[in-house]
N, C-alpha and C. Protein backbone atom coordinates (compact mmCIF):
# COMPACT_ATOMS: atom_id res chain seq x y z
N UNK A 1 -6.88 -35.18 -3.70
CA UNK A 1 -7.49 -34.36 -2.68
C UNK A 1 -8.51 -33.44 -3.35
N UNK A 2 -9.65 -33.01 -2.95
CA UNK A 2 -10.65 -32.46 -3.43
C UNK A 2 -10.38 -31.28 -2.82
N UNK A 3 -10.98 -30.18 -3.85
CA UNK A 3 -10.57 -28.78 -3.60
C UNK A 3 -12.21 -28.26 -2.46
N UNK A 4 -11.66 -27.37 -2.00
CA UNK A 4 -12.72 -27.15 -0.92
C UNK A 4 -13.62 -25.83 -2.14
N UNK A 5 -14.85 -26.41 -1.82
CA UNK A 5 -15.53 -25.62 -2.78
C UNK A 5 -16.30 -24.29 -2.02
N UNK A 6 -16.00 -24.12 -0.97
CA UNK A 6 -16.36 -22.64 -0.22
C UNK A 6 -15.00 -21.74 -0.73
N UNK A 7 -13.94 -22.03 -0.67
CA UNK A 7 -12.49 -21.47 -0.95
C UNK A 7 -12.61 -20.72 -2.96
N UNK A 8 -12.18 -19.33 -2.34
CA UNK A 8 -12.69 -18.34 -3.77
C UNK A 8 -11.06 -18.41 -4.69
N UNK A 9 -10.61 -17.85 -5.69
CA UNK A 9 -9.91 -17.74 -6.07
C UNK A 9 -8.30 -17.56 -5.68
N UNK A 10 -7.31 -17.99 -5.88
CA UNK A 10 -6.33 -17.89 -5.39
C UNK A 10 -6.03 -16.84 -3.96
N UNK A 11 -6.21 -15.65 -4.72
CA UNK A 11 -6.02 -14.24 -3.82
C UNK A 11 -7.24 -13.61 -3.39
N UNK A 12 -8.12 -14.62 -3.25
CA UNK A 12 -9.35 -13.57 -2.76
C UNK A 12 -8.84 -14.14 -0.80
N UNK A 13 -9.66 -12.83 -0.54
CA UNK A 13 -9.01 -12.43 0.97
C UNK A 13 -8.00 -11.54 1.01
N UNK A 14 -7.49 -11.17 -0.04
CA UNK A 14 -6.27 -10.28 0.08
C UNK A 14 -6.28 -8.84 -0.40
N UNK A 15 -6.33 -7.39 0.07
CA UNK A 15 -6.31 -6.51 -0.36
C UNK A 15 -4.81 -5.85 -0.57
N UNK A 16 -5.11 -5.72 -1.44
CA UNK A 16 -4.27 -4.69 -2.65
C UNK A 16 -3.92 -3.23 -2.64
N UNK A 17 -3.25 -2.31 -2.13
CA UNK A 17 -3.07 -1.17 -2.71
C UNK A 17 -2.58 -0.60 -3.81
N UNK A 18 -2.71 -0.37 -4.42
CA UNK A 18 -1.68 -0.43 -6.11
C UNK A 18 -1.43 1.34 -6.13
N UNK A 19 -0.45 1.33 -5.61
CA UNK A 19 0.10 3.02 -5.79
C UNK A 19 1.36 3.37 -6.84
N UNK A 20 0.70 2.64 -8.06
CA UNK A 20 2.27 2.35 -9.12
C UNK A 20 1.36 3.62 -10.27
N UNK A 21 2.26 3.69 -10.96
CA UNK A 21 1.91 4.47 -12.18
C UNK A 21 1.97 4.07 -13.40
N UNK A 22 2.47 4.20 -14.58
CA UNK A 22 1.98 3.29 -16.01
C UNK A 22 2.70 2.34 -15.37
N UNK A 23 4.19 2.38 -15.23
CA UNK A 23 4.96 1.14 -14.66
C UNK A 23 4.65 0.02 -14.09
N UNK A 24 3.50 0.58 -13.20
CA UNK A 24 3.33 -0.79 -12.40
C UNK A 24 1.26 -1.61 -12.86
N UNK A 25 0.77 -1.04 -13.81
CA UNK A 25 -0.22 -1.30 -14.35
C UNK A 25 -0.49 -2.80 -14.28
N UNK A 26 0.47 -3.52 -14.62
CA UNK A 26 0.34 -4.67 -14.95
C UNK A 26 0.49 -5.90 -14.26
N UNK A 27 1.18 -5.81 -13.03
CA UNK A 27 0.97 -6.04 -12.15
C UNK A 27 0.10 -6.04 -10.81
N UNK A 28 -0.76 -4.66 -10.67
CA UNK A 28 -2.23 -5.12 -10.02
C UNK A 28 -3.02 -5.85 -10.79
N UNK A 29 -2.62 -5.78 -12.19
CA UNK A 29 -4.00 -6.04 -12.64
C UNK A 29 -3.62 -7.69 -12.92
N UNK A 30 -3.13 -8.23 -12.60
CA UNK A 30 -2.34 -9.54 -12.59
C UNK A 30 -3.14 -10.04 -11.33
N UNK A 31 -2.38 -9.24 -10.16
CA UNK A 31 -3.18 -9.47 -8.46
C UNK A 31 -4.77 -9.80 -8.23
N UNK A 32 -4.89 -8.69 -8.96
CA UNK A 32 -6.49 -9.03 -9.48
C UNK A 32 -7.47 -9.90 -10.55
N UNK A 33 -6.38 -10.40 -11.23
CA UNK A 33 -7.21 -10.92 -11.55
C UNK A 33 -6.99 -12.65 -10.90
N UNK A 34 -6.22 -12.93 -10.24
CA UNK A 34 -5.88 -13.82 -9.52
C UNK A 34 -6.52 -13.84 -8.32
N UNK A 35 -7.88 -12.38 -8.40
CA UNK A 35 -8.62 -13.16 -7.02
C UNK A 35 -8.17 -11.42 -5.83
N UNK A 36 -7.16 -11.18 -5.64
CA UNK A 36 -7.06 -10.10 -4.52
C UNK A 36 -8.00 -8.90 -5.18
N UNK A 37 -8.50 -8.16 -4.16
CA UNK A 37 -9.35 -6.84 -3.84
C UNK A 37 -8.63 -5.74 -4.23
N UNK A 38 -7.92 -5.05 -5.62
CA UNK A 38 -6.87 -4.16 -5.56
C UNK A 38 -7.91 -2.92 -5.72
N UNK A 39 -7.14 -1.90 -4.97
CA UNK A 39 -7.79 -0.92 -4.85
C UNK A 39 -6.45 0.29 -5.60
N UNK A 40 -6.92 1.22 -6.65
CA UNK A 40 -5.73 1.94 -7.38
C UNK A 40 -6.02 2.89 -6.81
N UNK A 41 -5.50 3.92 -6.21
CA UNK A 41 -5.07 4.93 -5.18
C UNK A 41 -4.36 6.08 -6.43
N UNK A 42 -5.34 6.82 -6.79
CA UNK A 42 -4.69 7.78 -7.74
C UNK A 42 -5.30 9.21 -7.22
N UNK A 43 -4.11 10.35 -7.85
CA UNK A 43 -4.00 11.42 -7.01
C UNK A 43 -5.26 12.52 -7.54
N UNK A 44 -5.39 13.19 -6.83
CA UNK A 44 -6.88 14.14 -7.12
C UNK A 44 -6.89 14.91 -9.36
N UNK A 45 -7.93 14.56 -9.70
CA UNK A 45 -7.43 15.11 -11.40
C UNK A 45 -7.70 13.48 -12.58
N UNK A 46 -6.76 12.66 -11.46
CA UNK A 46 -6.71 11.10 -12.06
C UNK A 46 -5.54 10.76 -12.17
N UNK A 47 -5.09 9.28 -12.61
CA UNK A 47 -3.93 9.35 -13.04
C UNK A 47 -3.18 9.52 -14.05
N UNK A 48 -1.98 10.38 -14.78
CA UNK A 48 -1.35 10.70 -15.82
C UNK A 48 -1.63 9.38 -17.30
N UNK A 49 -1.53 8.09 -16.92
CA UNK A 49 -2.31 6.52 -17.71
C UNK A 49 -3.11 6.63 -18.09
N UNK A 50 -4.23 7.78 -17.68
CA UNK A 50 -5.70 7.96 -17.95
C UNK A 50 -5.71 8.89 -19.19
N UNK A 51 -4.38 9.23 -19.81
CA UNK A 51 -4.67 9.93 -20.65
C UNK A 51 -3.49 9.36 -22.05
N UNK A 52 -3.38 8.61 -22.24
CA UNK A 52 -2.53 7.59 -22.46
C UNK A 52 -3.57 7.28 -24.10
N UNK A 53 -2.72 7.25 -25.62
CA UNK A 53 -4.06 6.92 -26.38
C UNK A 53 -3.64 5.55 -26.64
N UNK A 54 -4.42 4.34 -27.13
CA UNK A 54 -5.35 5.20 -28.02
C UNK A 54 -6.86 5.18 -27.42
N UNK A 55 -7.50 5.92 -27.79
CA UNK A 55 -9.03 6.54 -27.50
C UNK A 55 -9.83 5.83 -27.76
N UNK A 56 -10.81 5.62 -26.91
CA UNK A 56 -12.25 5.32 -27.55
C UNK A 56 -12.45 6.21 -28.76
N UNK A 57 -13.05 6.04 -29.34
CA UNK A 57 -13.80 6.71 -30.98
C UNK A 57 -12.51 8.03 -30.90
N UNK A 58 -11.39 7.86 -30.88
CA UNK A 58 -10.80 8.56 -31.44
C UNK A 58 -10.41 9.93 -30.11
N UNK A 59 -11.58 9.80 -29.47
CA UNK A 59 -12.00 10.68 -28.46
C UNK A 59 -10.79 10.79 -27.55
N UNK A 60 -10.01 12.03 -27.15
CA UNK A 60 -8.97 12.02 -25.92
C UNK A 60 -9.84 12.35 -24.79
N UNK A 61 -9.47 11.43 -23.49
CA UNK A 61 -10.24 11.93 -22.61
C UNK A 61 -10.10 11.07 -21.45
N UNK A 62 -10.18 11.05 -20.01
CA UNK A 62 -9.94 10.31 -18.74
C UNK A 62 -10.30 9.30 -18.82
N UNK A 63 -11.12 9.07 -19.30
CA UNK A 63 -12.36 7.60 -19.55
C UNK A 63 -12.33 7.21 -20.89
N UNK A 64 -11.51 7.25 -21.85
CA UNK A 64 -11.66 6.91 -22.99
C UNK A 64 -10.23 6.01 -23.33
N UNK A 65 -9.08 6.04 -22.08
CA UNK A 65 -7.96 5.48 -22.72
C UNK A 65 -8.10 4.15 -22.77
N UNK A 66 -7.77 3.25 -23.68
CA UNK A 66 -8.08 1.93 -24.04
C UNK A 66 -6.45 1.11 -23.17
N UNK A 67 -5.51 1.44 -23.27
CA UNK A 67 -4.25 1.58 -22.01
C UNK A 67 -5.07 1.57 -20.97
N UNK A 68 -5.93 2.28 -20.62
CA UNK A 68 -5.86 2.37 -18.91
C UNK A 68 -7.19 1.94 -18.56
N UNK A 69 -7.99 1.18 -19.57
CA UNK A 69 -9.01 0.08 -19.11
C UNK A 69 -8.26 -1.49 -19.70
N UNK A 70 -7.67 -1.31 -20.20
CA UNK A 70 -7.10 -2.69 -20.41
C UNK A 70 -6.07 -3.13 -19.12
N UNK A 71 -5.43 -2.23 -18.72
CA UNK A 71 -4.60 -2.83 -18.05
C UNK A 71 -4.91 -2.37 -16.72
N UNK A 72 -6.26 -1.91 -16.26
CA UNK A 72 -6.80 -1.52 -15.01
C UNK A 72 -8.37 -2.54 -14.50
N UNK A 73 -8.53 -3.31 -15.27
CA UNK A 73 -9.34 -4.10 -15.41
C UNK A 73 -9.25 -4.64 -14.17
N UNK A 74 -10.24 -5.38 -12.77
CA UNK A 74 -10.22 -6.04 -11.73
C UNK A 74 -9.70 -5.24 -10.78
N UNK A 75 -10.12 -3.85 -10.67
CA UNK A 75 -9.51 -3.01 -9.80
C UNK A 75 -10.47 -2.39 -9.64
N UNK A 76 -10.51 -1.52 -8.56
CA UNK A 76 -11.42 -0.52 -7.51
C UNK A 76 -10.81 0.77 -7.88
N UNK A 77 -11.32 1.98 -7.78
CA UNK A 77 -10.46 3.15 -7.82
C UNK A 77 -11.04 4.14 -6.60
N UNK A 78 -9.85 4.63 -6.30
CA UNK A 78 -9.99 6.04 -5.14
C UNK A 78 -9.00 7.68 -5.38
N UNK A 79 -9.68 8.39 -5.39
CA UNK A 79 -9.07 9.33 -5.51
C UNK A 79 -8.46 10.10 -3.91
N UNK A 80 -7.07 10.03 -3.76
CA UNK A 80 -6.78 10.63 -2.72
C UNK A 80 -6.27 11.98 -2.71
N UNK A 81 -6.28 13.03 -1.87
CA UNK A 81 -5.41 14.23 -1.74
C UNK A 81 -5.07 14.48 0.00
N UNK A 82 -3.27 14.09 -0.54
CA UNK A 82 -3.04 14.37 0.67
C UNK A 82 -2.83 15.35 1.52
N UNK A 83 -3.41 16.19 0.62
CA UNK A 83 -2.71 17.83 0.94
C UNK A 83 -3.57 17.86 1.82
């Protein structure tokens, strides 16, 4: 049977909320990369993973954890406050 070549990756069509914390890292990023739309839902500041080393150039900092681009890779981000 021939695969239909309009048809995208396993999980594309499917959105994702990923409201996990280091724990569940690895698993959106699994979802995603299998094709679903995950969107990481982290709380106003960032999430606690984001500070996680080791560092770009050594550097501590939100955007520098090598943890939390490795295992956030194929994901969307939103900052929510529900207050």
């Amino acid at each position: 049977m021939a695969a239909d070549s309009k048809a995208g990756p396993g999980l594309s069509g499917y959105r994702v909320l990923d409201l996990t914390d280091e724990k569940g890292f690895l698993c959106g990023k699994i979802l995603g990369d299998l094709g679903a739309d995950v969107i990481k839902v982290e709380p106003p500041g960032g999430e606690p993973g984001r500070w996680t080393p080791p560092y770009v150039n050594d550097v501590p900092g939100a955007e520098n954890s090598l943890v939390w681009w490795a295992y956030n890779t194929s994901k969307r981000s939103v900052t929510l406050d529900i207050a």
